[in-house]
N, C-alpha and C. Protein backbone atom coordinates (compact mmCIF):
# COMPACT_ATOMS: atom_id res chain seq x y z
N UNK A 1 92.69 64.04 -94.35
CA UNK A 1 92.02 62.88 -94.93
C UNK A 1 91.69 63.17 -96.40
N UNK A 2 91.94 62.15 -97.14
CA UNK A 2 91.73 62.05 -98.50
C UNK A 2 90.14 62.05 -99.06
N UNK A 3 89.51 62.90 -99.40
CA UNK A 3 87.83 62.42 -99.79
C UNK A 3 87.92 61.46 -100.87
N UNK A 4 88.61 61.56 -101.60
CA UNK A 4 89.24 60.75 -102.84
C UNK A 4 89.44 59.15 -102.40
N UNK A 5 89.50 58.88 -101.61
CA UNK A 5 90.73 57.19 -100.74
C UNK A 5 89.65 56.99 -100.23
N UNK A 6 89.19 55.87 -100.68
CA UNK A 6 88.44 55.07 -99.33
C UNK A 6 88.98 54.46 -98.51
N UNK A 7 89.15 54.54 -96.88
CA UNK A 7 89.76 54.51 -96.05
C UNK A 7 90.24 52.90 -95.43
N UNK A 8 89.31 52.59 -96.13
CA UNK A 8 89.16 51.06 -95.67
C UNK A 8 90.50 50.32 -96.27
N UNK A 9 90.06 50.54 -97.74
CA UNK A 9 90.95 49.94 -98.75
C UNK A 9 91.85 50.43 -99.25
N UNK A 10 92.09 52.05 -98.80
CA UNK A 10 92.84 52.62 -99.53
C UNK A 10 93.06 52.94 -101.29
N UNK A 11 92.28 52.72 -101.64
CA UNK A 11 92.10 52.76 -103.12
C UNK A 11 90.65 53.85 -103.77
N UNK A 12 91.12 54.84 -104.61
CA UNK A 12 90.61 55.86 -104.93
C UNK A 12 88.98 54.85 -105.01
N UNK A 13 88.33 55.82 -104.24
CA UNK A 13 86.81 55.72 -103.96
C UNK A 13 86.26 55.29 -106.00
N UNK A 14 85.13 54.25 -106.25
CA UNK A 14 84.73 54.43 -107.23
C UNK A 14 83.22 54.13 -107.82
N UNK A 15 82.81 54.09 -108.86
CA UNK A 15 81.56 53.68 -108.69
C UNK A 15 81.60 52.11 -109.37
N UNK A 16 82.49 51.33 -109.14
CA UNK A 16 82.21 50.00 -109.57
C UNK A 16 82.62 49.27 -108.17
N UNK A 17 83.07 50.03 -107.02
CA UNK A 17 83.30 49.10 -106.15
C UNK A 17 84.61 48.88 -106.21
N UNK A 18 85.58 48.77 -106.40
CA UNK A 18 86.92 48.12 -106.88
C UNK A 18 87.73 48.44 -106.01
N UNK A 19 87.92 47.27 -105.26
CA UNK A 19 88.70 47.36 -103.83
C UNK A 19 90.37 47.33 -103.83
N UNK A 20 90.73 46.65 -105.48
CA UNK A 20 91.80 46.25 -105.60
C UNK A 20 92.88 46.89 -106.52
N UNK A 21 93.87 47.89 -106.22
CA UNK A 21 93.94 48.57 -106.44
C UNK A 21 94.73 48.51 -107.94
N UNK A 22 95.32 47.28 -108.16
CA UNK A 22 95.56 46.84 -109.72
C UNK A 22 94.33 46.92 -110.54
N UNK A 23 93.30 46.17 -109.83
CA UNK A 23 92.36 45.97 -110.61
C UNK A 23 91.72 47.40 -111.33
N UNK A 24 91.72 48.09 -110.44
CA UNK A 24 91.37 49.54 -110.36
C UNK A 24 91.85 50.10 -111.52
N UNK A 25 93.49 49.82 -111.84
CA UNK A 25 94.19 50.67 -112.64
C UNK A 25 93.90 50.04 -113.91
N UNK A 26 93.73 48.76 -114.04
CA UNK A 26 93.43 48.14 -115.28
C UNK A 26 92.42 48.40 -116.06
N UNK A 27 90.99 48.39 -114.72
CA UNK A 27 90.04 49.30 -115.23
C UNK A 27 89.77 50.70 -116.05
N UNK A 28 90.49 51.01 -115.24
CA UNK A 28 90.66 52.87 -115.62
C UNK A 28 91.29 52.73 -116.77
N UNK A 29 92.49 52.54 -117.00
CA UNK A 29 92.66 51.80 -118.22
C UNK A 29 92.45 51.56 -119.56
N UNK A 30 91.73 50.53 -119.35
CA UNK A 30 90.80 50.08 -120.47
C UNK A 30 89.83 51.15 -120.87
N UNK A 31 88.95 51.36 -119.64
CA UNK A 31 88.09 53.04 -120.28
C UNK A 31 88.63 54.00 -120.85
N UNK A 32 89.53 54.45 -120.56
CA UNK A 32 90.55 55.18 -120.78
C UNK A 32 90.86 55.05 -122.51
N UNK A 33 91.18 53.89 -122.61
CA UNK A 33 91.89 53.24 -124.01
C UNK A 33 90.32 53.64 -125.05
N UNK A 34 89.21 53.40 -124.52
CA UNK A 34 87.30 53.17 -125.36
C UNK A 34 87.29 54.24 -125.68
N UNK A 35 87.42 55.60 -124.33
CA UNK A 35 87.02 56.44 -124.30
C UNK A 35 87.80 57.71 -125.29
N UNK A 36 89.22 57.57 -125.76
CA UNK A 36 90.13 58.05 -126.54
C UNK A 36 89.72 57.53 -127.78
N UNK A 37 89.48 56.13 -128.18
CA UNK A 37 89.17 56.15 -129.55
C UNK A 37 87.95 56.53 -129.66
N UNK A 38 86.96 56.94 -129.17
CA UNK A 38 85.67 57.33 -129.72
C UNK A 38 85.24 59.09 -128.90
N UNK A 39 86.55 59.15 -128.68
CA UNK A 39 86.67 60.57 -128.32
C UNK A 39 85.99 61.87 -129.06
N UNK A 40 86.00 61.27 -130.63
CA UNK A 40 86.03 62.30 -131.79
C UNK A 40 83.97 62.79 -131.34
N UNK A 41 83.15 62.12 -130.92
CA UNK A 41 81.85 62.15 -130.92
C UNK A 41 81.67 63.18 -129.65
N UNK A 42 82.35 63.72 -129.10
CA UNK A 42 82.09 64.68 -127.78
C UNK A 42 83.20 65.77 -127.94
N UNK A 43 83.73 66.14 -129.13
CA UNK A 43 84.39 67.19 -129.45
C UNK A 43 83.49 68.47 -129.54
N UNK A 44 82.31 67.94 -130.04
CA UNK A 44 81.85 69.11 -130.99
C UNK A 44 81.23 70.15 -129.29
N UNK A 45 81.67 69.45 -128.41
CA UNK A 45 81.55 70.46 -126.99
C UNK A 45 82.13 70.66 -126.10
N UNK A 46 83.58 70.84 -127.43
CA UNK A 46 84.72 71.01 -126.26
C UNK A 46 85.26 72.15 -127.63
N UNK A 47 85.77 73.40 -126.59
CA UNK A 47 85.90 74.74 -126.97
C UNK A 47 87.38 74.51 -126.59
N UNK A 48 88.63 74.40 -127.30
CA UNK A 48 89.82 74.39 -126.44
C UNK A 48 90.39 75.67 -126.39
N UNK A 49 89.69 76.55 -126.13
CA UNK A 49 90.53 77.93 -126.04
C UNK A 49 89.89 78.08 -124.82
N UNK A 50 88.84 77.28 -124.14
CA UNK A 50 88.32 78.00 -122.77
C UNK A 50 88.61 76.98 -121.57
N UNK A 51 89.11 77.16 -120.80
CA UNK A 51 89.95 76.50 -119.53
C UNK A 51 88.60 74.92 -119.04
N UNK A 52 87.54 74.91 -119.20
CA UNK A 52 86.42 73.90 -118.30
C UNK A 52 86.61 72.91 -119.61
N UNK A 53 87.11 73.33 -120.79
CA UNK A 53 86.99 71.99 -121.28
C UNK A 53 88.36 70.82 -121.16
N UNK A 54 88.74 71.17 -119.89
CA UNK A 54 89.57 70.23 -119.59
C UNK A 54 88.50 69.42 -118.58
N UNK A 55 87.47 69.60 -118.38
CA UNK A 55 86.55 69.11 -116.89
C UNK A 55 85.86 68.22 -118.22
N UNK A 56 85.15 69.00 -118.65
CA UNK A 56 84.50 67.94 -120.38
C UNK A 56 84.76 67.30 -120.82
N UNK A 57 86.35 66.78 -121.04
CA UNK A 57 87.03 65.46 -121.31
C UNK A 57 87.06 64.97 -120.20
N UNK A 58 87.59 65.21 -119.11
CA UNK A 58 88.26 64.51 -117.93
C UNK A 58 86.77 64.02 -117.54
N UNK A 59 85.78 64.27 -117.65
CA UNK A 59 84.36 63.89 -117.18
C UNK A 59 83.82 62.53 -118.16
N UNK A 60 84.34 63.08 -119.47
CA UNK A 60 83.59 61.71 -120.23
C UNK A 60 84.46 60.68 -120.31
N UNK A 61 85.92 61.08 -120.31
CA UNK A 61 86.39 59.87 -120.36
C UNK A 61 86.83 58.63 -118.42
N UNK A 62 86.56 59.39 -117.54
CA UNK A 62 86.38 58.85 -116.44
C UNK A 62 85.20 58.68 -115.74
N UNK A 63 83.98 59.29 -116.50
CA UNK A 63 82.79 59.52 -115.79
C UNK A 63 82.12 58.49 -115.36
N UNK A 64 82.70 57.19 -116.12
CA UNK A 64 82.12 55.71 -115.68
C UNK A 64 82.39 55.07 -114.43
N UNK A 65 83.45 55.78 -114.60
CA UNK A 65 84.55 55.51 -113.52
C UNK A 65 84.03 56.47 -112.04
N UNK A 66 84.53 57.30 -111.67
CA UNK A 66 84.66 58.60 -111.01
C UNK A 66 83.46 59.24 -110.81
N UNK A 67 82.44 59.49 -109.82
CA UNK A 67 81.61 60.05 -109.48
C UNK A 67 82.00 61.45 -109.95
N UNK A 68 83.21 61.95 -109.37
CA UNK A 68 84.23 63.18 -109.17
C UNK A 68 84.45 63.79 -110.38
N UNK A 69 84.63 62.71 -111.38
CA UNK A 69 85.12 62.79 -112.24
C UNK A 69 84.78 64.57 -113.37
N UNK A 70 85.61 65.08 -113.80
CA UNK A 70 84.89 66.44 -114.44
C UNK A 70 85.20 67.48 -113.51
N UNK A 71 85.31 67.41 -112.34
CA UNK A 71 85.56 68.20 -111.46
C UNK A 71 86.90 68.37 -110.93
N UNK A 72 87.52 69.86 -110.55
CA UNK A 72 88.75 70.19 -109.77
C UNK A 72 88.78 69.91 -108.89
N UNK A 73 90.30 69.32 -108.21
CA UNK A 73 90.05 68.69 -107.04
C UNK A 73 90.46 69.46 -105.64
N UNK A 74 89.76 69.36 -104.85
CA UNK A 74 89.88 70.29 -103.60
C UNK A 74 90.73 70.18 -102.87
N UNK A 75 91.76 68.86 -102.99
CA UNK A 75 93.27 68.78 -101.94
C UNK A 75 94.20 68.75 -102.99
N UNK A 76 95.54 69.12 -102.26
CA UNK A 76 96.99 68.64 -103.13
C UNK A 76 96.79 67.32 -103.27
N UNK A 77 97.57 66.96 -104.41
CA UNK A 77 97.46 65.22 -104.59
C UNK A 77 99.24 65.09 -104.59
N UNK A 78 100.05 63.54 -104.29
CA UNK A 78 100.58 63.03 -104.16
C UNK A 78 100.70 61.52 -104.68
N UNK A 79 101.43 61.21 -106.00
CA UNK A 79 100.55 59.74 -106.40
C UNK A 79 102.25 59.01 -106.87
N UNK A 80 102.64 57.99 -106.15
CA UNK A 80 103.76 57.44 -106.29
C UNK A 80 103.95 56.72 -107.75
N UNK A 81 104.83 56.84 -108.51
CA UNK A 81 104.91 56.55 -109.60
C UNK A 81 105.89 55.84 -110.03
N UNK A 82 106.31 54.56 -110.15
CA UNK A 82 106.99 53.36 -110.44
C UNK A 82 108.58 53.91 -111.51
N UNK A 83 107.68 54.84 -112.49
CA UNK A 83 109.22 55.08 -113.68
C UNK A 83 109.39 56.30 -112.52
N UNK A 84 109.08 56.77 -111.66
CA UNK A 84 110.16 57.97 -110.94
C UNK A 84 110.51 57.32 -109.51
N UNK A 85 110.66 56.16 -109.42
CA UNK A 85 110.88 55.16 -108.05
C UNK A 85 110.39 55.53 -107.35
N UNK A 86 109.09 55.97 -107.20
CA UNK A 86 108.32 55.79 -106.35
C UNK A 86 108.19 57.32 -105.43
N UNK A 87 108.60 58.39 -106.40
CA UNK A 87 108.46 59.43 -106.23
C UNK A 87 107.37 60.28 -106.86
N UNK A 88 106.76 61.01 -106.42
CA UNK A 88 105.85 61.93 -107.44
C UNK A 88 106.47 63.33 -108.12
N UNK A 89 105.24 63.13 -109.45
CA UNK A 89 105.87 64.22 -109.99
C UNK A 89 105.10 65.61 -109.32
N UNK A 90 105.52 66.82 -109.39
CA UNK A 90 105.19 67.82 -108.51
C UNK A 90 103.93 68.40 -109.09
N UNK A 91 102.40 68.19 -108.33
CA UNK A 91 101.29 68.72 -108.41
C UNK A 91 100.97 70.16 -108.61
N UNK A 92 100.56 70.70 -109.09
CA UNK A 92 99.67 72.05 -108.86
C UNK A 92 99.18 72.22 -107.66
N UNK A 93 99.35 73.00 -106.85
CA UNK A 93 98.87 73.54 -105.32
C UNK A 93 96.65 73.77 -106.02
N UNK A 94 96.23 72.83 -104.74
CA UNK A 94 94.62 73.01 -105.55
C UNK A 94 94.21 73.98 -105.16
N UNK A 95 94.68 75.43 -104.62
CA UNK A 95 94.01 76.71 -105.09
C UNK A 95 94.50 77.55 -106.03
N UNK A 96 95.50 76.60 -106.72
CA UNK A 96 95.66 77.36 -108.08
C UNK A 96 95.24 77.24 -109.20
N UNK A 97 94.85 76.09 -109.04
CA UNK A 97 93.53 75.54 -110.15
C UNK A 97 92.96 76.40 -110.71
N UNK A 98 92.46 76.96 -111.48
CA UNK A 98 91.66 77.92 -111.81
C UNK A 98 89.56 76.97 -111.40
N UNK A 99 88.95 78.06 -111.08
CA UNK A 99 88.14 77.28 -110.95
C UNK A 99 87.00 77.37 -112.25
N UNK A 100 85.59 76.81 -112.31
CA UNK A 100 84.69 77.20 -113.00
C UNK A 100 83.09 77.40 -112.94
């Protein structure tokens, strides 16, 4: 079981509720798009020579989003992707993650 999937709807668990899973992506999205241009204001605590500040971005720019968000994830993921017909591209095994 996915902790990630809400089971009901099938659509990555979130904190706005968003049952629909376009809607979802549009969302993410758009934050996504806010959170890159005003990116430059949360640099000054991101060290890129040390491995967690990949959790420091991935946290502020989904954190609206994603309870989870900032954090490594504890299963393999699998996410079908339209330009590879609906194949995924090949994940990192999640105990190779490095942790922090």
């Amino acid at each position: 079981m996915d902790p990630y999937i809400d089971p009901h709807t099938k659509v990555l668990i979130n904190k706005l509720n968003i049952s629909d899973e376009q809607d979802l992506i549009n969302i993410e999205a758009q934050l996504l798009i806010a959170g890159i241009i005003d990116i430059d204001r949360n640099l000054h605590d991101v060290d890129f020579l040390d491995f967690k500040s990949i959790s420091i971005i991935y946290k502020y720019l989904f954190g609206e989003l994603y309870s989870w968000a900032g954090e490594f994830r504890t299963i393999n993921i699998y996410k079908n992707e339209k330009v590879l017909n609906g194949l995924s591209i090949n994940y990192s095994h999640h105990s190779n993650i490095q942790k922090i």
